[in-house]
N, C-alpha and C. Protein backbone atom coordinates (compact mmCIF):
# COMPACT_ATOMS: atom_id res chain seq x y z
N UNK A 1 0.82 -1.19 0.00
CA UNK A 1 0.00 0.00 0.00
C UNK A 1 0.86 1.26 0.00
N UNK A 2 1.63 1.44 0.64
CA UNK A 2 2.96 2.47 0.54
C UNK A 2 3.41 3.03 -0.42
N UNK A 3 3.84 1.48 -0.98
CA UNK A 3 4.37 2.16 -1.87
C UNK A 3 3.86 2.49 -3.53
N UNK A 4 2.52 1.97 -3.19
CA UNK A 4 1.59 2.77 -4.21
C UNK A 4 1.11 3.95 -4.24
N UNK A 5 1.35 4.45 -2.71
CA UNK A 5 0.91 5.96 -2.89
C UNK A 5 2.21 6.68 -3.09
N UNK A 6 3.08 6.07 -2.61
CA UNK A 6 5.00 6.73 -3.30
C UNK A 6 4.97 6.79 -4.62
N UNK A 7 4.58 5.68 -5.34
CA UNK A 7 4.50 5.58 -6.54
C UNK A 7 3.84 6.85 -7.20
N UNK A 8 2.51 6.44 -6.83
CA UNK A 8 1.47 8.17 -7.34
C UNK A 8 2.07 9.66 -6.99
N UNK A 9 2.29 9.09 -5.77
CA UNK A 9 3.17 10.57 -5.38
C UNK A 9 4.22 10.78 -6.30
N UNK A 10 5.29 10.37 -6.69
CA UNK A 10 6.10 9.94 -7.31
C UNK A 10 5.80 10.67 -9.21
N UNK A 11 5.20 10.26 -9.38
CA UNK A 11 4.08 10.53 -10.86
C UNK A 11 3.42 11.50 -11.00
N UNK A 12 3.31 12.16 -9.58
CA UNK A 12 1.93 13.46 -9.87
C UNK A 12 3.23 14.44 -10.00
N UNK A 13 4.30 14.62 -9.14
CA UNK A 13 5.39 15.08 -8.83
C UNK A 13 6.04 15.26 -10.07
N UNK A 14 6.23 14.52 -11.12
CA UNK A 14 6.60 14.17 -12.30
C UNK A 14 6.02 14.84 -13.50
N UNK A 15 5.09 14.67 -13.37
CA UNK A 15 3.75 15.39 -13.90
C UNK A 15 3.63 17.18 -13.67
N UNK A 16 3.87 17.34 -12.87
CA UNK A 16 3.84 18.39 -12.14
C UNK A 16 4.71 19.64 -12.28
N UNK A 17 6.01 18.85 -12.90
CA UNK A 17 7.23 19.87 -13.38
C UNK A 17 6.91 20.62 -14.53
N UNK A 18 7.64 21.78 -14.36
CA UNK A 18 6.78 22.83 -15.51
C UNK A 18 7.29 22.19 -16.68
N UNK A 19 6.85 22.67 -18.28
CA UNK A 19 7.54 22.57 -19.09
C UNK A 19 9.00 23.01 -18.97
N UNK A 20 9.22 24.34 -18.67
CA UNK A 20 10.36 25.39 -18.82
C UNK A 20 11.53 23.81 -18.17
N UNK A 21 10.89 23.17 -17.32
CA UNK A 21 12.26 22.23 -16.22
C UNK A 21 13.17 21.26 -17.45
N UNK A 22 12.81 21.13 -18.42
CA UNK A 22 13.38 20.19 -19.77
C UNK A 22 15.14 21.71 -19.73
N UNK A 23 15.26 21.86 -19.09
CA UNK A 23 16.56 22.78 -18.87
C UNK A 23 17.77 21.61 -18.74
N UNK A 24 19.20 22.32 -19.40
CA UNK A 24 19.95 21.63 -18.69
C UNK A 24 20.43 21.71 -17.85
N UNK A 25 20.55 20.17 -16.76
CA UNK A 25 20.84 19.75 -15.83
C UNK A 25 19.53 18.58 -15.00
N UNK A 26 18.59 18.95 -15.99
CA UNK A 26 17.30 17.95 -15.59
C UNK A 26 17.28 16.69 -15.43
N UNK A 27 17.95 16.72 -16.86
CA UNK A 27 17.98 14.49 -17.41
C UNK A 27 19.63 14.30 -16.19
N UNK A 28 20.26 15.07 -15.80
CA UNK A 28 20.93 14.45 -15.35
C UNK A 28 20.56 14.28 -13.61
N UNK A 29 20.18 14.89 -12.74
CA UNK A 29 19.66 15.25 -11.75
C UNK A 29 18.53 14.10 -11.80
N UNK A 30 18.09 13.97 -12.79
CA UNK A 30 16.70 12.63 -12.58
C UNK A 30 17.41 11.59 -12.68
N UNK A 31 18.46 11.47 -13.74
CA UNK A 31 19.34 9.97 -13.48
C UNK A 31 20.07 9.76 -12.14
N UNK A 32 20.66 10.91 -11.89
CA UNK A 32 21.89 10.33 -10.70
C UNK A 32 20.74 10.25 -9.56
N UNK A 33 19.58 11.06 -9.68
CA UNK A 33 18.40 11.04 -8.41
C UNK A 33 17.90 9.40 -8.46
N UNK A 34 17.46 9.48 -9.68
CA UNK A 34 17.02 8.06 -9.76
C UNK A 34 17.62 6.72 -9.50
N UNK A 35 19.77 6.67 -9.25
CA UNK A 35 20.30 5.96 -9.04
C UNK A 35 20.29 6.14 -7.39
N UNK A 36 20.45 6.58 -6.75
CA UNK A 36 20.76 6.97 -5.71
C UNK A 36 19.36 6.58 -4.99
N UNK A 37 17.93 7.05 -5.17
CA UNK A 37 17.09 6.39 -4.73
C UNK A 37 16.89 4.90 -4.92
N UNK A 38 17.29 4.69 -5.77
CA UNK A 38 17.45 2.94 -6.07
C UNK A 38 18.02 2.23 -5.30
N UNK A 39 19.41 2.93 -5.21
CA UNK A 39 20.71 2.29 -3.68
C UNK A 39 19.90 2.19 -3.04
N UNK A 40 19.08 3.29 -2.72
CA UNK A 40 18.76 3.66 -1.51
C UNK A 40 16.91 2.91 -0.55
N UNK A 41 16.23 2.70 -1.93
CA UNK A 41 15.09 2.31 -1.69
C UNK A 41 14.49 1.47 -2.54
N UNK A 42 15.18 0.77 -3.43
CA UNK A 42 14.93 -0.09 -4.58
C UNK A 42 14.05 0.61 -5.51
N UNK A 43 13.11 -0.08 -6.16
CA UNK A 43 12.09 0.49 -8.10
C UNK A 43 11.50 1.81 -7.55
N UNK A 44 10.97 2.13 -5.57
CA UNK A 44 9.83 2.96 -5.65
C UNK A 44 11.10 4.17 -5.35
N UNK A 45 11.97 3.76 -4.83
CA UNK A 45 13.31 5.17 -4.26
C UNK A 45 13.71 5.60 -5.76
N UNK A 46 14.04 4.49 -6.51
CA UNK A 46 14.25 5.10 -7.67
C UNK A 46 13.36 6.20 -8.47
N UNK A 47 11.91 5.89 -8.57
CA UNK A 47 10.93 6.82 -8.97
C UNK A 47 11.34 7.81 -8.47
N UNK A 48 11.13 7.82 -6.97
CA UNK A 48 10.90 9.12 -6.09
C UNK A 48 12.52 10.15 -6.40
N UNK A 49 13.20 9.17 -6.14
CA UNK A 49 14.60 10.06 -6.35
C UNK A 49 14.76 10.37 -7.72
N UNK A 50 14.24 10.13 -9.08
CA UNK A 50 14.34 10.15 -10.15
C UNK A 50 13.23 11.82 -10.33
N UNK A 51 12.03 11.90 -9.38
CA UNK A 51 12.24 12.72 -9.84
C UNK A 51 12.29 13.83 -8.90
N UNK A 52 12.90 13.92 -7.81
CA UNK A 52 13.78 14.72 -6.71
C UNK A 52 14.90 15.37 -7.60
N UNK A 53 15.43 14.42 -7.95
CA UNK A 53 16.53 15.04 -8.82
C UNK A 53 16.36 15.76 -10.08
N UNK A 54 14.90 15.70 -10.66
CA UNK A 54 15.16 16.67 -12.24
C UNK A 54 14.44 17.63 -11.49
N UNK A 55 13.85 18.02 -10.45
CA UNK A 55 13.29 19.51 -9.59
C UNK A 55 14.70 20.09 -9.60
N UNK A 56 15.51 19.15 -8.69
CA UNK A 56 16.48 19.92 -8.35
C UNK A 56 17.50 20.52 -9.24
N UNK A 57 18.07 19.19 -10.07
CA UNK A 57 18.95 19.75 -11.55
C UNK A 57 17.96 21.37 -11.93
N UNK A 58 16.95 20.94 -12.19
CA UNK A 58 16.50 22.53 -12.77
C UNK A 58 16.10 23.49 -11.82
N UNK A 59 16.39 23.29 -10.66
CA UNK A 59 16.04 24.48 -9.69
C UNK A 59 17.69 25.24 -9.28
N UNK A 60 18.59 24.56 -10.20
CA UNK A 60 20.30 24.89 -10.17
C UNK A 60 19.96 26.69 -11.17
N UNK A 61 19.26 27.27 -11.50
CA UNK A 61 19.20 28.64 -11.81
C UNK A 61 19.16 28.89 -13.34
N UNK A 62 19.24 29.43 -14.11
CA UNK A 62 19.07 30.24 -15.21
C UNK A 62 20.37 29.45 -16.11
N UNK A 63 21.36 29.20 -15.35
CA UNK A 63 22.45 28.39 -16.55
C UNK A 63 21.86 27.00 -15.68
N UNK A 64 21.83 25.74 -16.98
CA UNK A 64 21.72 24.77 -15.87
C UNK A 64 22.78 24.08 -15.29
N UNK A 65 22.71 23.28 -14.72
CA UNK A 65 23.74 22.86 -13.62
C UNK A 65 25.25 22.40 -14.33
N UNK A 66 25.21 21.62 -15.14
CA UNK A 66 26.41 21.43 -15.78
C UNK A 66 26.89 22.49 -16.59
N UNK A 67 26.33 23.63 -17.10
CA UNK A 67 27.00 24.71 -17.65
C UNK A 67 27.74 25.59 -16.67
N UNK A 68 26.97 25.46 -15.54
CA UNK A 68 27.92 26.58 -14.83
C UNK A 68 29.31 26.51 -14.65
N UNK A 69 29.80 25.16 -14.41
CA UNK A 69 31.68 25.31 -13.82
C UNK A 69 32.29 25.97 -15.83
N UNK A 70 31.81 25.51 -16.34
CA UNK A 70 32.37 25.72 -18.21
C UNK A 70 31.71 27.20 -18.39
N UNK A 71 30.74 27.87 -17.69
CA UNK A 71 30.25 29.44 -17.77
C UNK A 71 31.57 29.93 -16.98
N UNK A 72 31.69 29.68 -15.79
CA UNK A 72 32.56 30.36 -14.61
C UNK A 72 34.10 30.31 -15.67
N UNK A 73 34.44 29.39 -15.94
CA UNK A 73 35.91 29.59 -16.77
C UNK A 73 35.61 29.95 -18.08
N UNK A 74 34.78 30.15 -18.87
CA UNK A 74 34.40 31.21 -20.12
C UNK A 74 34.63 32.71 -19.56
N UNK A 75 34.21 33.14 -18.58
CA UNK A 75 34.28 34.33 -17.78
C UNK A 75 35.95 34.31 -17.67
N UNK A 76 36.66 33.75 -16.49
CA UNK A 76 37.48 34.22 -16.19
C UNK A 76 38.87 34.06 -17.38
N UNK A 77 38.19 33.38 -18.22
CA UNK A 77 39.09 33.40 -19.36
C UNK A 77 38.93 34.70 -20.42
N UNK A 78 38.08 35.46 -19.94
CA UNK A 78 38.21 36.99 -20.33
C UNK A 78 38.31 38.25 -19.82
N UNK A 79 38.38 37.67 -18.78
CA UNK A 79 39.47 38.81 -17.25
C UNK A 79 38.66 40.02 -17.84
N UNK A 80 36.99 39.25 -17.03
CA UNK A 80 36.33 40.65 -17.21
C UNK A 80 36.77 41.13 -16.22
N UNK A 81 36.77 42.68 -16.29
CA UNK A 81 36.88 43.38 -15.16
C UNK A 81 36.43 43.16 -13.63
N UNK A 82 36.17 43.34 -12.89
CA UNK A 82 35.05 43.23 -11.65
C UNK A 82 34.73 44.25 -11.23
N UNK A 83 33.58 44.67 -10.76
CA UNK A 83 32.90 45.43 -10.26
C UNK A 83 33.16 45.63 -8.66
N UNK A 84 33.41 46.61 -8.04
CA UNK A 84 33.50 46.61 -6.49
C UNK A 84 32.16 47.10 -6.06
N UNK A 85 31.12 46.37 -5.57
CA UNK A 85 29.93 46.63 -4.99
C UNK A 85 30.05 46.60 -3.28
N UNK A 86 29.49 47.32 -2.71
CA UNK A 86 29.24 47.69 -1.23
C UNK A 86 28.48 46.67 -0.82
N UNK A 87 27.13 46.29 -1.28
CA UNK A 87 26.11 45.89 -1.28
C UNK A 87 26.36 44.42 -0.93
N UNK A 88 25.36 43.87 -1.10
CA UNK A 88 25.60 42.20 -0.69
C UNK A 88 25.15 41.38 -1.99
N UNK A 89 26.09 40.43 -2.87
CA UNK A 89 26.38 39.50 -3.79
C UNK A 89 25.04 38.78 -3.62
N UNK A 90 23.83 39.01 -4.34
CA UNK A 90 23.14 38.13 -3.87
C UNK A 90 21.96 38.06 -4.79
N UNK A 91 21.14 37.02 -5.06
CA UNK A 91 20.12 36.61 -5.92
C UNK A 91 18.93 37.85 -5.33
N UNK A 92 18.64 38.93 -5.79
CA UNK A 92 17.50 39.72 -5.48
C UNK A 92 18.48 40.79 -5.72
N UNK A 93 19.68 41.17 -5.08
CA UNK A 93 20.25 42.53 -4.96
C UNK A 93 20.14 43.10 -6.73
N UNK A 94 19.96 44.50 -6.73
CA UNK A 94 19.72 45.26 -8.02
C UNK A 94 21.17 46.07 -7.80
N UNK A 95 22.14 45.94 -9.19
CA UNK A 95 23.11 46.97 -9.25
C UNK A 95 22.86 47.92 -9.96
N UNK A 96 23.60 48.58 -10.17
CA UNK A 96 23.52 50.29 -10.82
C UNK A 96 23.34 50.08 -12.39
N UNK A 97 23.03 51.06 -12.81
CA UNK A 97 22.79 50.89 -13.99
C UNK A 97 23.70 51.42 -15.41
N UNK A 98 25.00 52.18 -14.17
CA UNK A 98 25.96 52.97 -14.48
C UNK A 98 27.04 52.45 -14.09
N UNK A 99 28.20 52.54 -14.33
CA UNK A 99 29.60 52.08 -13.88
C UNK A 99 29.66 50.64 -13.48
N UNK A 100 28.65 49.92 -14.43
CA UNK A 100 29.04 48.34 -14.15
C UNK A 100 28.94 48.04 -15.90
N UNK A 101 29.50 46.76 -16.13
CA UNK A 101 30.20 46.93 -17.47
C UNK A 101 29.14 45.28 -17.74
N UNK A 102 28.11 45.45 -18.44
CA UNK A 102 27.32 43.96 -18.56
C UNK A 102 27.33 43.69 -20.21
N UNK A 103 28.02 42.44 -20.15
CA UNK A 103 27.81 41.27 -21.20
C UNK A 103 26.34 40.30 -21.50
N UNK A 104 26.88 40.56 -22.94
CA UNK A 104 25.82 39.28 -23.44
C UNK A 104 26.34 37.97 -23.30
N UNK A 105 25.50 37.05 -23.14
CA UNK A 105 25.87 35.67 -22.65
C UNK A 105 25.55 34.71 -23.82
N UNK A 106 27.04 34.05 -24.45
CA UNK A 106 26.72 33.35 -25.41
C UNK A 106 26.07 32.43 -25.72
N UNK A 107 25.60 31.90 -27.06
CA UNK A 107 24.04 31.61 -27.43
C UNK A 107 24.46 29.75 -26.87
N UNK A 108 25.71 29.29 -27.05
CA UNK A 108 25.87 28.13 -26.42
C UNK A 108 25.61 27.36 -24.73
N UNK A 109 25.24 28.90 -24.04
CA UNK A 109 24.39 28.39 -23.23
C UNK A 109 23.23 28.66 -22.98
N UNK A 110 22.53 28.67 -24.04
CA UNK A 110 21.40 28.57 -24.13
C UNK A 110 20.55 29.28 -23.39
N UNK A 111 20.38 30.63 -23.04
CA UNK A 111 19.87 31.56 -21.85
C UNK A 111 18.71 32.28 -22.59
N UNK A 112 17.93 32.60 -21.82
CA UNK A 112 16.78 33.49 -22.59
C UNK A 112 17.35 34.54 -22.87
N UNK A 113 17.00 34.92 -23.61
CA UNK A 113 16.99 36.65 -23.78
C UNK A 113 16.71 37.26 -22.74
N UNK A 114 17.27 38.47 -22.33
CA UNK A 114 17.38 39.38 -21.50
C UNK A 114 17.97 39.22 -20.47
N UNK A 115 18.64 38.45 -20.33
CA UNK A 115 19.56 38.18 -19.03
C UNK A 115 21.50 38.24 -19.94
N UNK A 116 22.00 39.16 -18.64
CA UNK A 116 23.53 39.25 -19.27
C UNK A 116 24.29 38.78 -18.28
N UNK A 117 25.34 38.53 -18.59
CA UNK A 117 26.51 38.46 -16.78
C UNK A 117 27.48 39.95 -16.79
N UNK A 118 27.63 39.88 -15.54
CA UNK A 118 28.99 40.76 -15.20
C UNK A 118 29.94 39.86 -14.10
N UNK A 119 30.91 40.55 -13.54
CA UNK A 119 31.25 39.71 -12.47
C UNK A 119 31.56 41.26 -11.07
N UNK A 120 30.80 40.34 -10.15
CA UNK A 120 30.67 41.75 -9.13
C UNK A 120 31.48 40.99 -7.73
N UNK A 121 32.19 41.52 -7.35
CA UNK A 121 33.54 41.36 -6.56
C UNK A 121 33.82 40.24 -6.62
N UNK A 122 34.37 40.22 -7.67
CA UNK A 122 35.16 38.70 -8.56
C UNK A 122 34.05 37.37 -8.69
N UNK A 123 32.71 37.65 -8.04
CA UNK A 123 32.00 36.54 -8.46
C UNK A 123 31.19 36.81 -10.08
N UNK A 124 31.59 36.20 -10.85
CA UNK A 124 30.47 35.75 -12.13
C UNK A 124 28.84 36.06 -12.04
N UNK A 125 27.82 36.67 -12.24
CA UNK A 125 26.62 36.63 -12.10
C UNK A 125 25.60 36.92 -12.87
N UNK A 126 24.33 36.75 -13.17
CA UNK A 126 23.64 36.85 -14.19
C UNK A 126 22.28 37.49 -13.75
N UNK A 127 22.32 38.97 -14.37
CA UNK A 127 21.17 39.73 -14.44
C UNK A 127 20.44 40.15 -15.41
N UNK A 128 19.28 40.28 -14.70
CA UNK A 128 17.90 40.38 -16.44
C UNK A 128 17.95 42.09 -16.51
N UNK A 129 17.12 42.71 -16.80
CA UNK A 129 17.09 43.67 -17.84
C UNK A 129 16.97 44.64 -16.76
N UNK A 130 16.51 44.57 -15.71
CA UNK A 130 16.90 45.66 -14.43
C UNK A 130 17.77 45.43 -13.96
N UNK A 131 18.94 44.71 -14.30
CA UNK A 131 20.21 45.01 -13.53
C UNK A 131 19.97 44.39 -11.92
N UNK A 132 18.84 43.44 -11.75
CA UNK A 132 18.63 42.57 -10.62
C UNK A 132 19.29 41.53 -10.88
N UNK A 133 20.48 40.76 -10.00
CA UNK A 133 20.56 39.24 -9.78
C UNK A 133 19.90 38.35 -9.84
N UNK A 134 19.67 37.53 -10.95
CA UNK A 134 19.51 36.08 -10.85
C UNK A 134 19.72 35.22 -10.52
N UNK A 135 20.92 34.90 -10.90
CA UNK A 135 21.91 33.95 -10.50
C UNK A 135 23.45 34.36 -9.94
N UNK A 136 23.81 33.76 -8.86
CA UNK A 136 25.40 34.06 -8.43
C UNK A 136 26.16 32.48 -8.79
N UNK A 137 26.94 32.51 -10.02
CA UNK A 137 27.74 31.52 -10.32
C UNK A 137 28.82 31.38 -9.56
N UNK A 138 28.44 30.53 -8.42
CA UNK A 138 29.66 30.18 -7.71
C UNK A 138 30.04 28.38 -7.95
């Protein structure tokens, strides 16, 4: 009985992920989720961790999860400048709209439109069209 409602649970959960989650880092986050619940709980851990892991792969931000370490050294392999901000490095904080120097983000990682990076006290980061944080590529 358990593990038929794990199961459903499991499936609605599945079901449930937006379209937009087909991002990369999904299929991989559902495989290694799905191995790991398996170790861990045999066919129904596997479901459940299978799809724990494509939430999570795509809840990794705006680049998906495996682009970021190959984003972070695209960056520092062009010694962008950095920005010295007062403020705090952080997913919500808005920078200036002046004296910060923002890039377009190439089409190989696949990013929507309107989001650019800069790097603000040596961290890498990615803001949409108000100059708000999205993502902090660490």
């Amino acid at each position: 009985m358990t593990n038929k409602i794990l199961l459903a649970l499991a499936a609605a959960g599945m079901l449930a992920l937006p379209v937009a989650a087909q991002a990369q880092g999904t299929v991989r986050g559902a495989a290694e989720g799905a191995a790991v619940g398996a170790d861990a709980a045999g066919p129904v851990g596997g479901i459940v961790g299978g799809a724990v892991g494509a939430a999570t792969g795509t809840v990794g931000g705006i680049l998906g999860v495996d682009d970021r370490p190959r984003f972070r050294s695209y960056v520092r392999e062009r010694n962008v400048r950095s920005y010295d901000y007062d403020g705090r490095v952080a997913v919500g904080s808005t920078l200036p709209s002046s004296g910060v120097t923002y890039y377009d983000v190439p089409d190989q990682y696949r990013v929507k439109p309107g989001y650019r990076y800069t790097v603000v006290n040596d961290r890498p980061v990615l803001v949409d069209r108000g100059h708000r944080i999205v993502e902090v590529i660490d």
